[in-house]
C-alpha atoms as a PDB file:
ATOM      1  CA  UNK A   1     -28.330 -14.393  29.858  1.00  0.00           C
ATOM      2  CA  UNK A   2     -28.469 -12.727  26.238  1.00  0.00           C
ATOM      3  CA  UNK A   3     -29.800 -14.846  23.290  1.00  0.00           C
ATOM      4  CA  UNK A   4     -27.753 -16.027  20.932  1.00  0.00           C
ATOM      5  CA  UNK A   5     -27.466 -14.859  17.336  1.00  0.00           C
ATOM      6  CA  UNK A   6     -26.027 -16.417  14.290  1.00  0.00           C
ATOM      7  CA  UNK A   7     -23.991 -13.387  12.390  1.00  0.00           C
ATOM      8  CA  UNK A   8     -21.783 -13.826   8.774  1.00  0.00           C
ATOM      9  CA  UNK A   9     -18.474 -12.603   8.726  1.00  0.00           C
ATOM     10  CA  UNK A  10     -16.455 -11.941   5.755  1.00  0.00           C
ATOM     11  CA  UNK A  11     -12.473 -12.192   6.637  1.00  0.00           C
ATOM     12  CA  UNK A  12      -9.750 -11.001   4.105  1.00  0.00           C
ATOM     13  CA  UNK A  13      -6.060  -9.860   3.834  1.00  0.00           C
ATOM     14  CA  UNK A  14      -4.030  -9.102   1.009  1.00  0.00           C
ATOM     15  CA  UNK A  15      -0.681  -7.951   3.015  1.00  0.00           C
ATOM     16  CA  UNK A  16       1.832 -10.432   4.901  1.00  0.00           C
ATOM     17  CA  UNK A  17       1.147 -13.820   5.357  1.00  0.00           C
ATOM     18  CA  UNK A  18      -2.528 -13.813   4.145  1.00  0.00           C
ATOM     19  CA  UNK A  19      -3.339 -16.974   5.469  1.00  0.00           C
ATOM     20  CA  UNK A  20      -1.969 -17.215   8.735  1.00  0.00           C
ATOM     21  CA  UNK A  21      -3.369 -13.743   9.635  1.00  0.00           C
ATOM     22  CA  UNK A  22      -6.965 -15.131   8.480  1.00  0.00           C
ATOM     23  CA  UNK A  23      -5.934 -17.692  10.719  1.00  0.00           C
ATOM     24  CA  UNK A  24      -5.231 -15.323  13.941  1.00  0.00           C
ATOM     25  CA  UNK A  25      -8.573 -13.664  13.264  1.00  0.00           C
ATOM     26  CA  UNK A  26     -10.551 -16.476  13.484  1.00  0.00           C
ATOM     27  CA  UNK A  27      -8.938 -17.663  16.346  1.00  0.00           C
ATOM     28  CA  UNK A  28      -8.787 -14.370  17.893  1.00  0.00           C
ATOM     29  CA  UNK A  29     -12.648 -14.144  16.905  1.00  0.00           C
ATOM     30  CA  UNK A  30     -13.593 -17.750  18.644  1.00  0.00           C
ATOM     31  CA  UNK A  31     -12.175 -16.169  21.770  1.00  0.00           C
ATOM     32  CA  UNK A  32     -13.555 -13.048  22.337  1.00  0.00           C
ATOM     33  CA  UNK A  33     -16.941 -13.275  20.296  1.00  0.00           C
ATOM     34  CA  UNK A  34     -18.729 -16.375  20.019  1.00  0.00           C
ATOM     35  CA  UNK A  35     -18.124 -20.001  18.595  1.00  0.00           C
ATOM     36  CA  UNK A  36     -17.520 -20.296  14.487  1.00  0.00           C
ATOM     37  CA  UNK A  37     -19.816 -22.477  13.665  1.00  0.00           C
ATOM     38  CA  UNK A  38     -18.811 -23.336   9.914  1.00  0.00           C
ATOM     39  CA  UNK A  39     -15.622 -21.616   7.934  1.00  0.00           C
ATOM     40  CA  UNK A  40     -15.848 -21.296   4.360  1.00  0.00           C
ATOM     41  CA  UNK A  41     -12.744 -22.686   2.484  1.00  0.00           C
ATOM     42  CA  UNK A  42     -10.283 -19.933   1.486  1.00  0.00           C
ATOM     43  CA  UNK A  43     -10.509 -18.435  -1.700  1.00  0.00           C
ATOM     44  CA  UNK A  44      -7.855 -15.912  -3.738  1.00  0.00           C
ATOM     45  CA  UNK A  45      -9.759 -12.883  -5.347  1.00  0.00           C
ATOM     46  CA  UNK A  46      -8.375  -9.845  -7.425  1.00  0.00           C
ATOM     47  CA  UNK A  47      -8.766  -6.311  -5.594  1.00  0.00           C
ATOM     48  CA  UNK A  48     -12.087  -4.704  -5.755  1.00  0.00           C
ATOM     49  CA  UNK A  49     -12.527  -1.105  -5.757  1.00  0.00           C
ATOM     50  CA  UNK A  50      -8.569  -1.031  -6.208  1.00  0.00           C
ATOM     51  CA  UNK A  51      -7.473  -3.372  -8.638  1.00  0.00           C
ATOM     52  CA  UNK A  52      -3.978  -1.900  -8.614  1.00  0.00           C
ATOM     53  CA  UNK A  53      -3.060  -4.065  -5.086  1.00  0.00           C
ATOM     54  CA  UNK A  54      -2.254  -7.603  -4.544  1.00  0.00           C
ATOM     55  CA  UNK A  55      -4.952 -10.494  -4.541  1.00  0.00           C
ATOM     56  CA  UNK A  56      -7.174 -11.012  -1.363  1.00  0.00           C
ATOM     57  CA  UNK A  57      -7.590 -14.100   0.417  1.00  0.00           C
ATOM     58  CA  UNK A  58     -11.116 -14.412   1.228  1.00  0.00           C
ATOM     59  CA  UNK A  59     -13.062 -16.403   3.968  1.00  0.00           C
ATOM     60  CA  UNK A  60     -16.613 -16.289   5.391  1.00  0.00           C
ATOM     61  CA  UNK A  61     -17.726 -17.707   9.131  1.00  0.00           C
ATOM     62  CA  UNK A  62     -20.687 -18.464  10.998  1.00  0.00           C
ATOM     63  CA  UNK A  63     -20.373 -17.259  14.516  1.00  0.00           C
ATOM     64  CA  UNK A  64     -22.934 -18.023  17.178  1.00  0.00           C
ATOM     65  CA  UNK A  65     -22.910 -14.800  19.235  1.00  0.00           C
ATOM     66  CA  UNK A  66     -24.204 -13.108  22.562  1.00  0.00           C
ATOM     67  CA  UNK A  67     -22.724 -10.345  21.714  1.00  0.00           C
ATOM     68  CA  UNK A  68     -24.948  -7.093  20.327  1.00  0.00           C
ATOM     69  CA  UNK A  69     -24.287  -6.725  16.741  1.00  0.00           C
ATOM     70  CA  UNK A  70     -22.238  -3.275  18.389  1.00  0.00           C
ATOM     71  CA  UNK A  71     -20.325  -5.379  20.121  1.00  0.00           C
ATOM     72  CA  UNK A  72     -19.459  -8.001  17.613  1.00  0.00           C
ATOM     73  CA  UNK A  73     -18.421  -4.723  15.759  1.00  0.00           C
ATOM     74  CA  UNK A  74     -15.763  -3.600  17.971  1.00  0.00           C
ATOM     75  CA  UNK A  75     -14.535  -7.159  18.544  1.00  0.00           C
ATOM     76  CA  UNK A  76     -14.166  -7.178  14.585  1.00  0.00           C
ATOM     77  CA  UNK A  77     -11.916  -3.970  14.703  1.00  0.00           C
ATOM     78  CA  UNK A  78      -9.884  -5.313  18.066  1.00  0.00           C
ATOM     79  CA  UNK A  79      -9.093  -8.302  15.691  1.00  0.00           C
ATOM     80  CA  UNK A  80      -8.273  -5.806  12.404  1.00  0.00           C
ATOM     81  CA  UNK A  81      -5.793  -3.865  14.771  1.00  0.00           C
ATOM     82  CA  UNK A  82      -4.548  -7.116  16.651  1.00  0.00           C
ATOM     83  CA  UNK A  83      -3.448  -7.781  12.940  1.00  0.00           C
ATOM     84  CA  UNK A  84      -1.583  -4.276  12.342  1.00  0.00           C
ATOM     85  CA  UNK A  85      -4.726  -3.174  10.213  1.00  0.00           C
ATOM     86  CA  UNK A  86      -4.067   0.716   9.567  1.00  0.00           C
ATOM     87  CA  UNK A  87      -7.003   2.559   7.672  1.00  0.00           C
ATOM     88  CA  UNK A  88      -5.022   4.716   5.798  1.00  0.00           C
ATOM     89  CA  UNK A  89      -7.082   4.382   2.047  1.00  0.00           C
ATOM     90  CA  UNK A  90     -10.843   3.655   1.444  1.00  0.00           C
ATOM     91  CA  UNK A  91     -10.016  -0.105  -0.540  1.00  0.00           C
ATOM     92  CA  UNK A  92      -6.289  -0.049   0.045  1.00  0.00           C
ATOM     93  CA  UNK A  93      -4.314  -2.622   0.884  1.00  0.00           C
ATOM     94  CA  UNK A  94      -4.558  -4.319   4.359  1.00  0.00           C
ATOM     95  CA  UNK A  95      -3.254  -6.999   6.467  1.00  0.00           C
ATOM     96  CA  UNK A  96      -7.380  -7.803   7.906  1.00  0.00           C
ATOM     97  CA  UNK A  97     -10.369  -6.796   6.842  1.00  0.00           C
ATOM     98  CA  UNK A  98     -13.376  -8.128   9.237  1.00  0.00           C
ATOM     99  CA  UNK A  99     -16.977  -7.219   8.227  1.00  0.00           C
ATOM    100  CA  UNK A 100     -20.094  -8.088   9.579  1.00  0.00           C
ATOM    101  CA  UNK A 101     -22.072  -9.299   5.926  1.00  0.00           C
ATOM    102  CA  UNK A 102     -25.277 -10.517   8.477  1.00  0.00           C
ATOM    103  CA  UNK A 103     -26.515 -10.506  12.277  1.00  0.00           C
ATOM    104  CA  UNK A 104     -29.219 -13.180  12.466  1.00  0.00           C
ATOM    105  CA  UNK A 105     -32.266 -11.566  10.806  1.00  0.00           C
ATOM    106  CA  UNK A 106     -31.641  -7.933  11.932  1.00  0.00           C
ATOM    107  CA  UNK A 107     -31.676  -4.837   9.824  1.00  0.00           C
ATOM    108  CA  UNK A 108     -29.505  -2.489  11.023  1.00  0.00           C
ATOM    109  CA  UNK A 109     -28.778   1.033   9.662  1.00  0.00           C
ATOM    110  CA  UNK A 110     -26.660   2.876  12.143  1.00  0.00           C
ATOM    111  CA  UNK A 111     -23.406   5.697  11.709  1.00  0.00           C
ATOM    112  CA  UNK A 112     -20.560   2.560  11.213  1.00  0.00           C
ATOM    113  CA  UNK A 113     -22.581  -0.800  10.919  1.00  0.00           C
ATOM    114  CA  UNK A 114     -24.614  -1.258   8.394  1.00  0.00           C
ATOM    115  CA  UNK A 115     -26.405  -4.971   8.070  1.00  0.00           C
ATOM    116  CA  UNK A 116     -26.977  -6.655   5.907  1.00  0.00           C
ATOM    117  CA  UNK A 117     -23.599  -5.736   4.511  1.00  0.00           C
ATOM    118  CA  UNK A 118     -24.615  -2.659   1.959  1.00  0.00           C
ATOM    119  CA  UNK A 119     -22.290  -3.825  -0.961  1.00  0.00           C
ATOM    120  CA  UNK A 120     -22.813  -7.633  -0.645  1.00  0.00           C
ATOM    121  CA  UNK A 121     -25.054  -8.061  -3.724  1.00  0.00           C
ATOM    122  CA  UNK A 122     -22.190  -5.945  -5.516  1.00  0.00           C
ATOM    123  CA  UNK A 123     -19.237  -8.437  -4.702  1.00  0.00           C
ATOM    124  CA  UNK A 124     -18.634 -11.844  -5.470  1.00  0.00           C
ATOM    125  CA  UNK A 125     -15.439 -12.436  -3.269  1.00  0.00           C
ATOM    126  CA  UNK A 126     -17.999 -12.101  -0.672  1.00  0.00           C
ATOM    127  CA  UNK A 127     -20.917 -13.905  -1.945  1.00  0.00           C
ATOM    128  CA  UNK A 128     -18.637 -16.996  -3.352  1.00  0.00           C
ATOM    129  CA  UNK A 129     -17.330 -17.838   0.111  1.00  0.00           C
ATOM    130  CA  UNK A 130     -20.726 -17.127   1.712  1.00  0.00           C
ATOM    131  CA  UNK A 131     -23.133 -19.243  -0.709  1.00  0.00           C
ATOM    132  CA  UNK A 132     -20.356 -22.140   0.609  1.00  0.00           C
ATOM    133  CA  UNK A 133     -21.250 -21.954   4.254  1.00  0.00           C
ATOM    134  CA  UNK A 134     -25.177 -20.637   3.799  1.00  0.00           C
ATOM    135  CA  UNK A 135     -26.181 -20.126   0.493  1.00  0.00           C
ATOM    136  CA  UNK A 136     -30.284 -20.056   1.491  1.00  0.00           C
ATOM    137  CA  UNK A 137     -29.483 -17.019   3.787  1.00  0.00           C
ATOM    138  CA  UNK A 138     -31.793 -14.008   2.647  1.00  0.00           C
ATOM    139  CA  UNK A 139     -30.913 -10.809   1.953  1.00  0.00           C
ATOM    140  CA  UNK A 140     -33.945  -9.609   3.888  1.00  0.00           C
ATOM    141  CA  UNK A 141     -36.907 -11.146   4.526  1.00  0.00           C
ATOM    142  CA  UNK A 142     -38.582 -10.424   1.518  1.00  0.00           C
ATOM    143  CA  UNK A 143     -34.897 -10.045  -0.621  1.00  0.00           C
ATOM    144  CA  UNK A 144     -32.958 -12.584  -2.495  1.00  0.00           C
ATOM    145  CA  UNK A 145     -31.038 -15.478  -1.101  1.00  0.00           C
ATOM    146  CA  UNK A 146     -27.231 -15.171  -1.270  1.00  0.00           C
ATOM    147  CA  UNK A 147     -27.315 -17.871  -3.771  1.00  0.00           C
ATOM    148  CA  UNK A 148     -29.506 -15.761  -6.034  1.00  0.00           C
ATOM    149  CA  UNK A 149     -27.504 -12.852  -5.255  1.00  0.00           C
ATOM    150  CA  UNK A 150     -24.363 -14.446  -6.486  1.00  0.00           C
ATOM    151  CA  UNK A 151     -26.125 -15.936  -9.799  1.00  0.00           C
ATOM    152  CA  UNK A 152     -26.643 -12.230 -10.478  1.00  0.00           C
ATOM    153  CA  UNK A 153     -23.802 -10.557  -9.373  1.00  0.00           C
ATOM    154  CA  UNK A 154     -22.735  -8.096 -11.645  1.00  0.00           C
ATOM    155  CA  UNK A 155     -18.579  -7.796 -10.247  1.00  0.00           C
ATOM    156  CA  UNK A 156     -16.531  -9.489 -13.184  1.00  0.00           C
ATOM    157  CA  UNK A 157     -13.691 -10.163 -11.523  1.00  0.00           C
ATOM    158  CA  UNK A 158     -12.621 -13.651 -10.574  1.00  0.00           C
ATOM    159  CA  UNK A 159     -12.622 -15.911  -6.977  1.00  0.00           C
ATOM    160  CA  UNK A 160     -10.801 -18.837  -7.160  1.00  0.00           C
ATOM    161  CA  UNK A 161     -10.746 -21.676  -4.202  1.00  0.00           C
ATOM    162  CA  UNK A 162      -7.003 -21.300  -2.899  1.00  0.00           C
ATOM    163  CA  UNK A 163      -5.308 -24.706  -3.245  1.00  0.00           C
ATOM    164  CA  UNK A 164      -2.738 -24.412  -0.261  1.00  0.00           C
ATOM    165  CA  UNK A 165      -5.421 -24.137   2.651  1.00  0.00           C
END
């Protein structure tokens, strides 16, 4: 039997019905890659990288896994497609958007998956929902906490808890 791994996800969706394809995800996720643990609450955020697109919902999950961090991966993009997710702009608009922020303690730097999540220290609709669920996480193990990371996050823009979760 493989061991089993605590990995941070980082759901969001900006197209449709934002909330009930968050939803779907983590539903879809629960099924076919481990039990979430603890869901952040959901929070509205302005575009990043493309501010010229409609606000984000954001979530973040714990998910106890036995899957490799690979696997968790392409169970990440069967959920993004599930949802109608087409890649057709780096930061456009989409109807999911599932990365993998952490897998347990592992540093991973591989062509596609890249953990700890490369731009977390850069983006507060990440590291808002994420201090919620496990703000004591590090970085790396001789990095910054995600609660640190978020007291000195340089991204301006604002995350606001969304009021009809």
């Amino acid at each position: 039997m493989s061991r089993s791994v605590t990995a941070y996800l980082l759901l969001g969706s900006n197209l449709g019905d934002r909330a009930a394809l968050l939803q779907a995800a983590r539903a879809q996720l629960a099924a076919t890659a481990g039990r979430v643990v603890v869901a952040s609450a959901l929070y509205e955020t302005a575009a990043w990288g493309r501010e010229d697109q409609p606000a984000f919902l954001n979530q973040a999950l714990a998910v106890e896994t036995s899957l490799s961090a690979e696997q968790l991966l392409e169970q990440c993009l069967a959920a993004e497609r599930q949802a109608g997710r087409e890649r057709l702009e780096r930061w456009g608009s989409r109807t999911l958007d599932v990365d993998i922020l952490f897998y347990g303690q592992e540093i991973i730097a591989q062509p596609g998956l890249a953990v700890p999540h490369p731009r977390l220290a850069e983006r507060r609709f990440a590291l808002v929902p994420l201090a919620e669920i496990v703000p004591s996480q590090w970085l790396s193990p001789l990095g910054p906490t995600v609660a640190e990371l978020l007291a000195h996050c340089p991204d301006p823009l604002p995350v606001r808890r969304w009021p009809n979760e």
